[in-house]
N, C-alpha and C. Protein backbone atom coordinates (compact mmCIF):
# COMPACT_ATOMS: atom_id res chain seq x y z
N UNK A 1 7.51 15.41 4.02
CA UNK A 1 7.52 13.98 3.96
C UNK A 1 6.12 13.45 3.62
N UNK A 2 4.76 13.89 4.55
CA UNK A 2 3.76 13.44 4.15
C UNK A 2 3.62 13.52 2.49
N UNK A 3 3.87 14.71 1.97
CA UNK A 3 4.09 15.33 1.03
C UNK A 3 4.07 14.25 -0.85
N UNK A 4 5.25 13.97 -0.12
CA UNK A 4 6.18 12.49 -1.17
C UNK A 4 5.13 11.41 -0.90
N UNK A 5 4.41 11.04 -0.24
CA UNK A 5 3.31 9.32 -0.14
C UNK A 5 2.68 10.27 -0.81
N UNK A 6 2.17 11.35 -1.25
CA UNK A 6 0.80 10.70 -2.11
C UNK A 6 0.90 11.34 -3.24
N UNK A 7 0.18 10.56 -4.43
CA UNK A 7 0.10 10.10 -5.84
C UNK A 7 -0.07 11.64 -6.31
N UNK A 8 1.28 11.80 -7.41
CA UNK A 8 1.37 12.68 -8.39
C UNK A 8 0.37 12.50 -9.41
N UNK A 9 -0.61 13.22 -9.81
CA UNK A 9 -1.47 13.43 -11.38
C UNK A 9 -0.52 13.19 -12.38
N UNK A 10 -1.57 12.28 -13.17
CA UNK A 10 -0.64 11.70 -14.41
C UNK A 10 1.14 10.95 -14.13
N UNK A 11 1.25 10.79 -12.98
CA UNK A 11 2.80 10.51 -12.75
C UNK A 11 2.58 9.33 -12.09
N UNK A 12 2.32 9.04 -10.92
CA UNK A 12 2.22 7.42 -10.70
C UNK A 12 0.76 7.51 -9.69
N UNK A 13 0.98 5.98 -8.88
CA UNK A 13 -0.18 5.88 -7.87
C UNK A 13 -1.43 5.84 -9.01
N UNK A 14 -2.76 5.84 -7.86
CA UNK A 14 -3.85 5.60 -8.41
C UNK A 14 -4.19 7.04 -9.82
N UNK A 15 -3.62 8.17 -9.25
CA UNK A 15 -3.51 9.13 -10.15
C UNK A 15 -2.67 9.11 -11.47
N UNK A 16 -1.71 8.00 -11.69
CA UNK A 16 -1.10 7.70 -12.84
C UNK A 16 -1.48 8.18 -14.04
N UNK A 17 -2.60 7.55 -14.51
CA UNK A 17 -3.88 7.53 -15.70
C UNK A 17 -4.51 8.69 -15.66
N UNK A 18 -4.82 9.90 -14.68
CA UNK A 18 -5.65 10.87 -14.43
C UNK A 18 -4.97 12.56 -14.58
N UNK A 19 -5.43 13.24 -15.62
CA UNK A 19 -5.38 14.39 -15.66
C UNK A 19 -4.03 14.90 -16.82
N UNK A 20 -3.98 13.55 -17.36
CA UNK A 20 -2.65 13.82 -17.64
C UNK A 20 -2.69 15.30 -19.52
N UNK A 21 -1.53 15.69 -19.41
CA UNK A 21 -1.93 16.64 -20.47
C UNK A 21 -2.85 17.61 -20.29
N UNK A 22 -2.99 18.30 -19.21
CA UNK A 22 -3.70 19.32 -18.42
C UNK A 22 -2.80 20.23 -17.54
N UNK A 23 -3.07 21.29 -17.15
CA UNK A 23 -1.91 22.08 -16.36
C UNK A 23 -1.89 20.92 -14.90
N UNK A 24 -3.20 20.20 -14.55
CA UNK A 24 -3.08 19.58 -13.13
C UNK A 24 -1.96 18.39 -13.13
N UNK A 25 -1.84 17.55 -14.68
CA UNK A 25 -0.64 16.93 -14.21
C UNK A 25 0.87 17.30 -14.05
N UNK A 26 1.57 16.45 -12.75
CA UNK A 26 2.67 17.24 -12.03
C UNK A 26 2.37 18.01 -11.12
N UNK A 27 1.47 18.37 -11.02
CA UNK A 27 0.84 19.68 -10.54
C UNK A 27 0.14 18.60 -8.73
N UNK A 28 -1.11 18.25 -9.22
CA UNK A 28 -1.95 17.64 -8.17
C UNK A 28 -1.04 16.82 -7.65
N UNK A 29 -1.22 17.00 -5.99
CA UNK A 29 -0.78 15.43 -5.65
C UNK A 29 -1.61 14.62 -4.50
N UNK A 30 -2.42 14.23 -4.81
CA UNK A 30 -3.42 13.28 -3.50
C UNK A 30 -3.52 11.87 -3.47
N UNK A 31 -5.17 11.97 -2.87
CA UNK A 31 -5.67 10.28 -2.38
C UNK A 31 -6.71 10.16 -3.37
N UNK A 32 -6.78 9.30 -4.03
CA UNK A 32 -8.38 8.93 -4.38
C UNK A 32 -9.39 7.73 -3.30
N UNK A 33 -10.33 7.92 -3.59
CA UNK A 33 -11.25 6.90 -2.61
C UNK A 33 -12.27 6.26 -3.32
N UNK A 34 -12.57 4.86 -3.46
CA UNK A 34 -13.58 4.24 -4.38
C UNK A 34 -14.17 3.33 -3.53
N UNK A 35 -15.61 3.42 -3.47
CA UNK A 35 -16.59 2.59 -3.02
C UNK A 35 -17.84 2.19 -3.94
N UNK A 36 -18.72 1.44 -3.98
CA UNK A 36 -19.67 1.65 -5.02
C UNK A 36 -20.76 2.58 -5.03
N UNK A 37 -20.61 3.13 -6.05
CA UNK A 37 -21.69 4.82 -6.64
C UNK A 37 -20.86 5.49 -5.54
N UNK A 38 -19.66 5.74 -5.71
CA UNK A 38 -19.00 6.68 -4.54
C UNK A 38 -17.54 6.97 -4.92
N UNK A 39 -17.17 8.21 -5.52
CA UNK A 39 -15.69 8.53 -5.82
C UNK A 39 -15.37 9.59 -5.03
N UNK A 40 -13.97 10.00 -4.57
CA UNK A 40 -13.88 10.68 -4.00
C UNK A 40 -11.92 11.21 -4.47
N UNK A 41 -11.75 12.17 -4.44
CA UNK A 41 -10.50 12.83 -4.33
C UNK A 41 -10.20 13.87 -3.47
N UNK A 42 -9.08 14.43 -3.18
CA UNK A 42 -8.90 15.19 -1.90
C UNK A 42 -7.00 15.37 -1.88
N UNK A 43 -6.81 16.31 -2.56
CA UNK A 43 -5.11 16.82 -2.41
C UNK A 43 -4.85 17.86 -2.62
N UNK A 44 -3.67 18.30 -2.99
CA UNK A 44 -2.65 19.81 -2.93
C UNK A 44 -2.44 19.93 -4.47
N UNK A 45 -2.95 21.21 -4.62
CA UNK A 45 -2.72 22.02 -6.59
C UNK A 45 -2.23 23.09 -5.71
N UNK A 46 -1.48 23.70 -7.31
CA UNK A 46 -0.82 25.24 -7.16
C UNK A 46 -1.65 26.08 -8.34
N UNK A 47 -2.26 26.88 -8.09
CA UNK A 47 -2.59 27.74 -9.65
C UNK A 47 -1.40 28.58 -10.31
N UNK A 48 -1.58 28.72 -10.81
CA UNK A 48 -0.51 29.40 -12.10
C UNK A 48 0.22 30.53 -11.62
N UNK A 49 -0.03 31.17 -10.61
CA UNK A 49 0.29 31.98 -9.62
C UNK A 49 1.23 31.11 -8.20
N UNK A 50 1.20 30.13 -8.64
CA UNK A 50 1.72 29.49 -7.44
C UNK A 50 1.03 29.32 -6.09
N UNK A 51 -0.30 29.96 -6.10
CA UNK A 51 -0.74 29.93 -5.18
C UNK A 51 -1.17 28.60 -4.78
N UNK A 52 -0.97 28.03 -3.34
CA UNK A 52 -1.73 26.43 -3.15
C UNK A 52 -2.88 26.65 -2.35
N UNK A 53 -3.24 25.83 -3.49
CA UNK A 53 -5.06 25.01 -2.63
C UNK A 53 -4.81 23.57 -2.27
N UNK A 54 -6.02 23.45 -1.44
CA UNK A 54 -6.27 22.56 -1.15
C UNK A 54 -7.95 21.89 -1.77
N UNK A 55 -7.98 20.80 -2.13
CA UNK A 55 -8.97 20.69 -3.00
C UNK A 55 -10.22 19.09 -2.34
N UNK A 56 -11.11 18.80 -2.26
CA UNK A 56 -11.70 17.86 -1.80
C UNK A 56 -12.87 17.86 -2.50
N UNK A 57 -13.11 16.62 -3.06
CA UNK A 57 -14.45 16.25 -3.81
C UNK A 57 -14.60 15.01 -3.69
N UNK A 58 -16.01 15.09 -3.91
CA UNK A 58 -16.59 13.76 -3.44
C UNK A 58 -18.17 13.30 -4.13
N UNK A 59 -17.83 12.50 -5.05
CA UNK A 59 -19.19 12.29 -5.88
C UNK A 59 -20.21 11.00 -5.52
N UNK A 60 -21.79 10.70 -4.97
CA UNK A 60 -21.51 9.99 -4.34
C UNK A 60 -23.53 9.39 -4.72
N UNK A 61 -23.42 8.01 -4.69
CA UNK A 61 -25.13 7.79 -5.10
C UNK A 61 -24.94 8.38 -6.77
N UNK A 62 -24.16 8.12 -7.52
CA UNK A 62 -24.40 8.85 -8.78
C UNK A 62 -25.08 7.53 -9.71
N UNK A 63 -25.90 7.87 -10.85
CA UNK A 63 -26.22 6.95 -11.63
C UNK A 63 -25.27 5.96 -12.80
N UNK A 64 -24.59 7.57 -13.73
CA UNK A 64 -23.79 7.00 -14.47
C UNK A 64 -22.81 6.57 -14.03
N UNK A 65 -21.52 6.07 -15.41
CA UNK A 65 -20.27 5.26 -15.09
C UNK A 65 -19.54 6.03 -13.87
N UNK A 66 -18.74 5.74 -13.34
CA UNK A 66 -18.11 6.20 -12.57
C UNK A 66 -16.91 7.13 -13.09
N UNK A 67 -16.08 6.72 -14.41
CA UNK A 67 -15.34 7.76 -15.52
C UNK A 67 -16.27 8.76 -15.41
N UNK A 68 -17.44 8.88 -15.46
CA UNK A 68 -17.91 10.76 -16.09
C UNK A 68 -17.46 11.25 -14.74
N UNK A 69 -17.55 10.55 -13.46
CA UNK A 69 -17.55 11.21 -12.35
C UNK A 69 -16.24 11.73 -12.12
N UNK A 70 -14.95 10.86 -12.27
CA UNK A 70 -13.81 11.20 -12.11
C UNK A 70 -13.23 12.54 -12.87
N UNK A 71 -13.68 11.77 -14.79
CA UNK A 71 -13.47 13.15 -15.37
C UNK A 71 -13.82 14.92 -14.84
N UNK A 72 -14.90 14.86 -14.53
CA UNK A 72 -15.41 16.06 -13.78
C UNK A 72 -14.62 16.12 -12.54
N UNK A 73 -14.44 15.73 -12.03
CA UNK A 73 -13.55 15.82 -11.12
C UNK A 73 -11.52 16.31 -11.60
N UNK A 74 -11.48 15.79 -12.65
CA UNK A 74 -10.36 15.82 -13.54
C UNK A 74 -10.18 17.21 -13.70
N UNK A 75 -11.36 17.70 -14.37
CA UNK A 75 -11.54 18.96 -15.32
C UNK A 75 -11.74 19.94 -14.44
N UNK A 76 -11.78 20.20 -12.89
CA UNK A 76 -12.07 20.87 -12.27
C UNK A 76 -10.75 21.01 -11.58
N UNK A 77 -10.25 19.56 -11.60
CA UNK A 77 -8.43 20.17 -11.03
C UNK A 77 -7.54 20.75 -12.30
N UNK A 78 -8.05 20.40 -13.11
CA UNK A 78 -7.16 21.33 -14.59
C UNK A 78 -7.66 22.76 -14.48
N UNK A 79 -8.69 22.98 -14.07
CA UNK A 79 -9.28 24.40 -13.95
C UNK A 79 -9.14 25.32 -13.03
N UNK A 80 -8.38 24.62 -12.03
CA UNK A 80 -7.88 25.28 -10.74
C UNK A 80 -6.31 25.71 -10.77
N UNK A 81 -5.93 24.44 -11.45
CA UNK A 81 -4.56 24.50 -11.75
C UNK A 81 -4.12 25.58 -12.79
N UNK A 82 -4.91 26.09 -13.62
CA UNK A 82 -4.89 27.05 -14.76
C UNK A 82 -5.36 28.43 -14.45
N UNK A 83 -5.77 28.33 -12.80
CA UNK A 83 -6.29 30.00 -12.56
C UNK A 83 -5.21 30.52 -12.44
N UNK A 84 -5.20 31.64 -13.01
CA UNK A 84 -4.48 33.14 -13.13
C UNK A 84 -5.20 34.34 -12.00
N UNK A 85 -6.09 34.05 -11.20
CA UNK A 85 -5.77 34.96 -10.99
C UNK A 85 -5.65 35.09 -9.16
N UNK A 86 -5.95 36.35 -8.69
CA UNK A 86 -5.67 36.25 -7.21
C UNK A 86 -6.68 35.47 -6.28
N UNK A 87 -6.30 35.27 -5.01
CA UNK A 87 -7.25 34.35 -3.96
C UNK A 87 -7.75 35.38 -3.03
């Protein structure tokens, strides 16, 4: 149940817009958190193995836009989501 409340990658919620066309969308499902110079994400991926992680990041005092921050954050759940191999 907790499960179903929070936001599918690329599918709806604040994650709607995010990751989409990457193995992480469908895939991720969390919270995002926004404060100023402060992003944060924190949910459940499977790698390609099916194996689940659990994932938490948090970017914070940064200079640039806040997009480079997310993206990196993006590209690191596509990269988790795409491991092949064992844990």
């Amino acid at each position: 149940m907790f499960n179903d409340s929070l936001g599918i990658a690329g599918i709806d919620g604040t994650l709607e817009r995010r990751m989409r066309n990457t193995p992480a969308a469908n895939n991720f499902r969390g919270k995002t958190g926004t404060l100023s110079f402060v992003n944060a994400l924190s949910g459940y991926i499977s790698t390609k193995r099916r194996q689940p992680l659990i994932v938490s990041m948090m970017g914070n005092n940064y200079t640039g836009p806040g997009r480079d921050v997310t993206s990196v954050m993006d590209q690191i759940c596509a990269m988790l989501a795409d491991y092949d191999g064992d844990l």
